[in-house]
N, C-alpha and C. Protein backbone atom coordinates (compact mmCIF):
# COMPACT_ATOMS: atom_id res chain seq x y z
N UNK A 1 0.33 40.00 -13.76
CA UNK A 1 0.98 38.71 -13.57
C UNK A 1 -0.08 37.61 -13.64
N UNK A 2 0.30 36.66 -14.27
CA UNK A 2 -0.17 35.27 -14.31
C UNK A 2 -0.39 34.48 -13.31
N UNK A 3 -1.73 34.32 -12.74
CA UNK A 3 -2.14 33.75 -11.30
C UNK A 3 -2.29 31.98 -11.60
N UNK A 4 -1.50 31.27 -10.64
CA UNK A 4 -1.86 29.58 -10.29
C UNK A 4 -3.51 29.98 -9.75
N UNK A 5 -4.12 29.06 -10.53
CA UNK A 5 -5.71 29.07 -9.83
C UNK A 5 -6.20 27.89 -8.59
N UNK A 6 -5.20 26.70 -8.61
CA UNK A 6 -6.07 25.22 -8.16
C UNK A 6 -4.85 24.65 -8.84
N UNK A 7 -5.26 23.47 -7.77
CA UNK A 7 -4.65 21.83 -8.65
C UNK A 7 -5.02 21.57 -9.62
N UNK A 8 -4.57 21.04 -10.61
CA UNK A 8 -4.98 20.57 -12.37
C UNK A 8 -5.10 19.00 -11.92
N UNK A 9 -4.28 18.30 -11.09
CA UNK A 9 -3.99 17.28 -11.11
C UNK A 9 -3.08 16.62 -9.97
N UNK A 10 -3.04 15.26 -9.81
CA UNK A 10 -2.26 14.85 -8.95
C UNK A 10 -1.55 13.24 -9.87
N UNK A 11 -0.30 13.43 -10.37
CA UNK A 11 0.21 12.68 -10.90
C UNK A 11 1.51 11.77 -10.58
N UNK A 12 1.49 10.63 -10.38
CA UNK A 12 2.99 10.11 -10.14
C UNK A 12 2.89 8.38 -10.36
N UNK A 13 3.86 7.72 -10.14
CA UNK A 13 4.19 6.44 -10.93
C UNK A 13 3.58 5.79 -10.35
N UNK A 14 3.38 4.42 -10.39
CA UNK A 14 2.81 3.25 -10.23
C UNK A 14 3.26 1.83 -10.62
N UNK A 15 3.49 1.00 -9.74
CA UNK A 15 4.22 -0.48 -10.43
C UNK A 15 3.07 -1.33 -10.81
N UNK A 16 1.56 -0.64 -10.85
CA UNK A 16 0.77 -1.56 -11.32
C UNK A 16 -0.88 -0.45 -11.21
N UNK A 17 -0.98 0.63 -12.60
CA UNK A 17 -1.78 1.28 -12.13
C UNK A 17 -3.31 1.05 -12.02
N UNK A 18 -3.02 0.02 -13.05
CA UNK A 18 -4.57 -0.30 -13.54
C UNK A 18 -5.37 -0.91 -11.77
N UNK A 19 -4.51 -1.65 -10.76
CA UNK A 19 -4.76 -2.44 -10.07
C UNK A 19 -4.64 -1.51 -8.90
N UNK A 20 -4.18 -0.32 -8.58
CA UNK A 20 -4.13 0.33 -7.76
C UNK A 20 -5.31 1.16 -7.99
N UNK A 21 -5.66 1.70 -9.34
CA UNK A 21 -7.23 2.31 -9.99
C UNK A 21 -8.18 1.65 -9.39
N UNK A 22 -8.04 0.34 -9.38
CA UNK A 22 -9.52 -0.51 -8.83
C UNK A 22 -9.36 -0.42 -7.81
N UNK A 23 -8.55 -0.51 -7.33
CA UNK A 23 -8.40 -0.81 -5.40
C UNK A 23 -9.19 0.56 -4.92
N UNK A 24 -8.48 1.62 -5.41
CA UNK A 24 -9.44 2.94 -4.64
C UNK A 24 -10.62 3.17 -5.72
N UNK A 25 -11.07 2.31 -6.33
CA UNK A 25 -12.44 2.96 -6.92
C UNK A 25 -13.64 1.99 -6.25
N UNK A 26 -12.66 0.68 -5.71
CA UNK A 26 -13.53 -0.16 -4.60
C UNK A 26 -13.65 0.30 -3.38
N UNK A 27 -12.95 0.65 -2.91
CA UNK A 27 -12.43 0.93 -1.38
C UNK A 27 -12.67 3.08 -1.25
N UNK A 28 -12.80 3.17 -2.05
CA UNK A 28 -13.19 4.98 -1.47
C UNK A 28 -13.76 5.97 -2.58
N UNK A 29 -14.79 4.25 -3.70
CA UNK A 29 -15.42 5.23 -4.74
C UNK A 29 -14.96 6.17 -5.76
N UNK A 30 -13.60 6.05 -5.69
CA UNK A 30 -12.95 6.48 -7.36
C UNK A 30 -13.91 6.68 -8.13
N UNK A 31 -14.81 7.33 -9.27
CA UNK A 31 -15.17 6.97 -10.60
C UNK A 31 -14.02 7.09 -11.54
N UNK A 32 -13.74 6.08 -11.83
CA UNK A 32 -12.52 5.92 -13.09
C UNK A 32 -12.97 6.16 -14.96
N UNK A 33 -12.70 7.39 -14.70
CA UNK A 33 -13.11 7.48 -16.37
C UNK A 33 -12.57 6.54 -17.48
N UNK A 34 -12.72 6.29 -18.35
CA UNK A 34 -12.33 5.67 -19.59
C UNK A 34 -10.75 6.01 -19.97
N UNK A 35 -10.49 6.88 -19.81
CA UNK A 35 -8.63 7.40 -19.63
C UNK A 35 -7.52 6.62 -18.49
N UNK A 36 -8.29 6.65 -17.42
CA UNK A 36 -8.03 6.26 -16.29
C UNK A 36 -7.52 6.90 -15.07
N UNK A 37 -8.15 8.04 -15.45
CA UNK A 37 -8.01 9.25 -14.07
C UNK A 37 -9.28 9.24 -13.05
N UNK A 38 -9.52 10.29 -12.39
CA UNK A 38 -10.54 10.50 -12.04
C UNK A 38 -10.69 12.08 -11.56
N UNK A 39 -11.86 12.54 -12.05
CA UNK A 39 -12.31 13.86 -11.61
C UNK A 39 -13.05 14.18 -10.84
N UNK A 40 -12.00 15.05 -10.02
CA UNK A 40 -12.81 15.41 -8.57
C UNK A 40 -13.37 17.17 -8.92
N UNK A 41 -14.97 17.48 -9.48
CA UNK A 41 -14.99 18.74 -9.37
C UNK A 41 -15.74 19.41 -8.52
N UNK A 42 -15.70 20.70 -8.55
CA UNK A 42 -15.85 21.67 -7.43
C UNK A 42 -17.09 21.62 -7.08
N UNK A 43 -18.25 21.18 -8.09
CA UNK A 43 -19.30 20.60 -6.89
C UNK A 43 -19.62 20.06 -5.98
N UNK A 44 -18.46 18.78 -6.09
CA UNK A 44 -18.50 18.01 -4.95
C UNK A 44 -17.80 18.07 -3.81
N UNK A 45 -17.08 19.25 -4.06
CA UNK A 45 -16.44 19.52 -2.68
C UNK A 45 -17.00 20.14 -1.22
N UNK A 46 -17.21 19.71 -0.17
CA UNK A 46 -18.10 20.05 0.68
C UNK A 46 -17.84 21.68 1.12
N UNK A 47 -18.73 22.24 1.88
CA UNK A 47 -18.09 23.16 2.00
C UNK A 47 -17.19 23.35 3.02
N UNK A 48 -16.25 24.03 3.19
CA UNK A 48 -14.92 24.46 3.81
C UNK A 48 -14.33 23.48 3.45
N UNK A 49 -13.89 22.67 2.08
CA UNK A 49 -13.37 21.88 1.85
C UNK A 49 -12.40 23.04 0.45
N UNK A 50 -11.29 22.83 0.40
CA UNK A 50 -10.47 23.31 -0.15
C UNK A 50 -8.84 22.65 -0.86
N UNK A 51 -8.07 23.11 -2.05
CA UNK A 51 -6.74 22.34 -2.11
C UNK A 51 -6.10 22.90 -1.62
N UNK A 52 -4.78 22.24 -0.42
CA UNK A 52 -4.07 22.68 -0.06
C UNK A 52 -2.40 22.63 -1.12
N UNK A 53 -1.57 23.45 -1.36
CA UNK A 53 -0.68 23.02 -1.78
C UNK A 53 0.42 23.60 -0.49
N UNK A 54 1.43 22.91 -0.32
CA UNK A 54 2.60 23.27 0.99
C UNK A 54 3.83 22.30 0.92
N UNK A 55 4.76 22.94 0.08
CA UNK A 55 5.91 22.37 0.84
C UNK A 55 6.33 21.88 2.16
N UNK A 56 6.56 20.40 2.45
CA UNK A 56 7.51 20.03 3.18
C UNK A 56 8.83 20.00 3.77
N UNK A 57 9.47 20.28 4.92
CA UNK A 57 11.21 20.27 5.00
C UNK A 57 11.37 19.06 4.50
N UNK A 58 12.31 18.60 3.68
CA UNK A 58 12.68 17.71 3.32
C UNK A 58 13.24 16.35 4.17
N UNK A 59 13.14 16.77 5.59
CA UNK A 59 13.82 16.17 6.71
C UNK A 59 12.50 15.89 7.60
N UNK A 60 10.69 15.89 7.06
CA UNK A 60 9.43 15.83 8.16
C UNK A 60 9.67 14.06 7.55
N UNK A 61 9.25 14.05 8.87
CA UNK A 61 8.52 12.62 9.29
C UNK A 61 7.03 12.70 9.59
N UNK A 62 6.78 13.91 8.85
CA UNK A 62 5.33 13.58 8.41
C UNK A 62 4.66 12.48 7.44
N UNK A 63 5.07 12.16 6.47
CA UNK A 63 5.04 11.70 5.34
C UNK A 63 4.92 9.87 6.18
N UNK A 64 5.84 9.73 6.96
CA UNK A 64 5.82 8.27 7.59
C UNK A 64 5.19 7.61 8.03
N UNK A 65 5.10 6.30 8.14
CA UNK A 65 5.75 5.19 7.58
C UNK A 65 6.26 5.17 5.99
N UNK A 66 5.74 5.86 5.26
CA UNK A 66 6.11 5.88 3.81
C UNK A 66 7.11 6.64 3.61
N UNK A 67 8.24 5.84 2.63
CA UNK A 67 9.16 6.37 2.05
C UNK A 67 9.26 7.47 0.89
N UNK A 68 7.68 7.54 -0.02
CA UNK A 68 7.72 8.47 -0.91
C UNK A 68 8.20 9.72 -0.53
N UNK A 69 8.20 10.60 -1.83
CA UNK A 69 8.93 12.49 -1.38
C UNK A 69 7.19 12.83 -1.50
N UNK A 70 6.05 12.22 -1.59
CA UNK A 70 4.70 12.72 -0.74
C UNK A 70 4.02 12.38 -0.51
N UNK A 71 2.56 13.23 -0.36
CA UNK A 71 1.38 12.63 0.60
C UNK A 71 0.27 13.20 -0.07
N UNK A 72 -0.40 12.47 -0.34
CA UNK A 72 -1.81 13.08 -1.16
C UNK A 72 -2.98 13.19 0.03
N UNK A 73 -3.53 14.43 0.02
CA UNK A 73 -4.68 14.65 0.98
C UNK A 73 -6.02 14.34 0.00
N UNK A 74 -7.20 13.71 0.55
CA UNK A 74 -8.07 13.33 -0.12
C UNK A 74 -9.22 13.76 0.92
N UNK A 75 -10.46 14.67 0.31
CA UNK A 75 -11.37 15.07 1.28
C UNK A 75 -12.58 13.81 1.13
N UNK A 76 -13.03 13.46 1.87
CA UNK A 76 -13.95 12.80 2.09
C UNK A 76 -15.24 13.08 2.95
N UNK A 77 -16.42 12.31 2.79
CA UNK A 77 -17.56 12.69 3.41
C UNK A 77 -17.42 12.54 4.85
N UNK A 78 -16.88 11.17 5.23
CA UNK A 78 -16.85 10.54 6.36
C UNK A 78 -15.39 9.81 6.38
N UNK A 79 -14.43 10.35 7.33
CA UNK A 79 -13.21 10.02 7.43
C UNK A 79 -13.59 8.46 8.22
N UNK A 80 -14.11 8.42 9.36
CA UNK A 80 -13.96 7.07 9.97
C UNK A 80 -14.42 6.20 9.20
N UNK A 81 -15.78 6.00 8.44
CA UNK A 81 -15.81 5.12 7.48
C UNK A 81 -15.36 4.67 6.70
N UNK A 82 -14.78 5.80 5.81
CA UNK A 82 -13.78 5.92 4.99
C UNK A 82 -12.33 5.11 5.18
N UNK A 83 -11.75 5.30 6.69
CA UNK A 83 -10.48 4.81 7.12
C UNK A 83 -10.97 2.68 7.70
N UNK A 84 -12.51 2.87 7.92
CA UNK A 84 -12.69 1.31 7.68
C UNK A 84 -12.64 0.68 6.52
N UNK A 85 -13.41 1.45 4.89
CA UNK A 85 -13.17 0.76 4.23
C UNK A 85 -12.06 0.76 3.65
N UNK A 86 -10.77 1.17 3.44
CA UNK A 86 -9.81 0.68 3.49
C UNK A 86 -8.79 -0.08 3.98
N UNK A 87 -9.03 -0.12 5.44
CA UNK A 87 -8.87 -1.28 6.28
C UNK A 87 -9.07 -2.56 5.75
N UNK A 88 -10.23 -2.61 5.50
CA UNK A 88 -11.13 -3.94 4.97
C UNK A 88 -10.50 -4.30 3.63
N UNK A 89 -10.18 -3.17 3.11
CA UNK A 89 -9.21 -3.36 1.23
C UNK A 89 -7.77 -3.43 1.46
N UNK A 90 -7.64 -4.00 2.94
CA UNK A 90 -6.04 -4.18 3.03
C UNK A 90 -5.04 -3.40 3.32
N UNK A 91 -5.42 -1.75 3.67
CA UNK A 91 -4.82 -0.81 3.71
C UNK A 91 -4.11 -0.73 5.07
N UNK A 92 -3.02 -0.28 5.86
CA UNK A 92 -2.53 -0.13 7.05
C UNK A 92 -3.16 1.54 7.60
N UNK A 93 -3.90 1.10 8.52
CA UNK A 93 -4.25 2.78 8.63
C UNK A 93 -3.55 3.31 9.81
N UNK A 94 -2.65 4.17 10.06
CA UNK A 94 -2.33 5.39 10.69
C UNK A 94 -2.49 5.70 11.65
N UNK A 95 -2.63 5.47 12.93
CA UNK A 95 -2.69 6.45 14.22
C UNK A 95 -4.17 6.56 14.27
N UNK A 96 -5.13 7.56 15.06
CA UNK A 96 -5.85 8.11 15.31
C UNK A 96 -7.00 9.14 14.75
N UNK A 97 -7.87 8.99 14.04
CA UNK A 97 -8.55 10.33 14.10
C UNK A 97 -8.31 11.51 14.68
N UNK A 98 -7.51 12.62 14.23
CA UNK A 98 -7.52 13.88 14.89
C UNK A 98 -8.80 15.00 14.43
N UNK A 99 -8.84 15.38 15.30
CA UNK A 99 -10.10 16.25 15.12
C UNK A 99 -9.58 18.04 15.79
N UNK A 100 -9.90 18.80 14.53
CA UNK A 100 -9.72 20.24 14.48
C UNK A 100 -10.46 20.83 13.75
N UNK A 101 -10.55 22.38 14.19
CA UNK A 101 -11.49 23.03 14.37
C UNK A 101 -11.98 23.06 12.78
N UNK A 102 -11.01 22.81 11.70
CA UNK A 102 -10.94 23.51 10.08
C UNK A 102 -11.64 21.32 9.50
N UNK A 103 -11.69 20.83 10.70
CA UNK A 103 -11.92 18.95 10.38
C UNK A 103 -11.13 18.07 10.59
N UNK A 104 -11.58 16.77 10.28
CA UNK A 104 -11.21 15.60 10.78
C UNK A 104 -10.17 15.29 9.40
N UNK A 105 -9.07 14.34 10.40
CA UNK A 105 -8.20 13.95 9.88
C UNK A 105 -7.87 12.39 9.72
N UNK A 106 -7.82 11.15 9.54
CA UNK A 106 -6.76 10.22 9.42
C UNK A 106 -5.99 10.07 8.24
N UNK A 107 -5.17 8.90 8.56
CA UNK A 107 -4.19 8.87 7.58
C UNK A 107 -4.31 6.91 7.14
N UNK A 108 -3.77 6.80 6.17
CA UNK A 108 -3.57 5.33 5.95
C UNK A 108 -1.99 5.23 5.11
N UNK A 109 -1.72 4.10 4.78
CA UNK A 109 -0.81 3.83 3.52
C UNK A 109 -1.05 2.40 3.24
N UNK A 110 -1.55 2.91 1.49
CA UNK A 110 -2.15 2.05 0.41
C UNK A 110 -1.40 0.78 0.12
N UNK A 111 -1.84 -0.35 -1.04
CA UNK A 111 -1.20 -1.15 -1.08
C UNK A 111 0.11 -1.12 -1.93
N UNK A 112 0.79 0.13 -2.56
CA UNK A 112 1.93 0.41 -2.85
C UNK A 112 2.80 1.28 -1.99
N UNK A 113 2.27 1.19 -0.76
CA UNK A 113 3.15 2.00 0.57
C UNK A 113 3.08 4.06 0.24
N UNK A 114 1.87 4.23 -0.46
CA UNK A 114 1.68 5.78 -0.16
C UNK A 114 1.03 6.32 0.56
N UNK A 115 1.56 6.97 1.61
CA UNK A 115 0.84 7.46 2.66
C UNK A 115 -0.11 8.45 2.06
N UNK A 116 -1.54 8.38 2.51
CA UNK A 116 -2.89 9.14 2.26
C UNK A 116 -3.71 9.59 3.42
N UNK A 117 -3.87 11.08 3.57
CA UNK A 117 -4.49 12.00 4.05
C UNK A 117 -5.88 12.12 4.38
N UNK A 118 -6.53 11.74 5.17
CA UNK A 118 -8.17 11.91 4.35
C UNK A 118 -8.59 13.32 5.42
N UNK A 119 -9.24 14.23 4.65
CA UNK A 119 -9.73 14.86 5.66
C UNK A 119 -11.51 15.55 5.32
N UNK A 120 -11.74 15.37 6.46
CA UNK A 120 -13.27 15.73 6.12
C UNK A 120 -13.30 16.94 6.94
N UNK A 121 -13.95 17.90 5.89
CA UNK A 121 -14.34 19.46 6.53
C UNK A 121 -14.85 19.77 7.01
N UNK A 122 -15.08 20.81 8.33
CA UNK A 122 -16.45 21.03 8.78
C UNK A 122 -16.90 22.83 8.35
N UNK A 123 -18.08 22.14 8.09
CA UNK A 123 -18.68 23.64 6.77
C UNK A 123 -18.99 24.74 7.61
């Protein structure tokens, strides 16, 4: 049988992408290739840093304040910094730093109302 290996990608709409591209390539270091994606590869992932994929009940109020059907988790070096400079880029950030044993967690939602994950690993 034919094995899923990893995420290929994380894709969905935008009412203005070019301007949402800059916002996180200012605010949490995007490199925006010439296409206008960006590649996150496995070198740079820290260690115990990993993709999660997991269905939601369709009925969590996890996902909230945001109305989207999701939530993009994004690993980062430093979540608290990280959750300032988006602050500073206008972002509404989320509750609290939670901290567990697998790493640190906050959350924000961007300037098109998508709630974002950040979590930093501990190796």
């Amino acid at each position: 049988m034919a094995k899923a290996l990893g995420i290929g990608g994380v894709f969905f709409k935008s009412a203005d992408p070019k301007k949402l591209r800059e916002w996180y390539a200012q605010h949490l270091g995007f490199a925006i290739e010439s296409y206008g994606a960006v590649k996150f590869k496995p070198d740079t992932v820290p260690a115990g840093g990993c993709t999660v994929w997991n269905p939601f009940d369709q009925n969590t109020e996890y996902f909230a304040p945001s109305t989207k059907e999701f939530m993009l988790n994004l690993i980062v070096d430093d979540v608290a910094a990280a959750l300032e400079q988006v602050r500073a880029g206008g972002a509404t950030v989320i509750g609290e730093v939670a901290d567990y044993p697998y790493g640190c967690f906050g959350h924000f939602v961007d300037p098109e109302g998508n709630k974002i994950e950040l979590w930093q690993p501990k190796g």
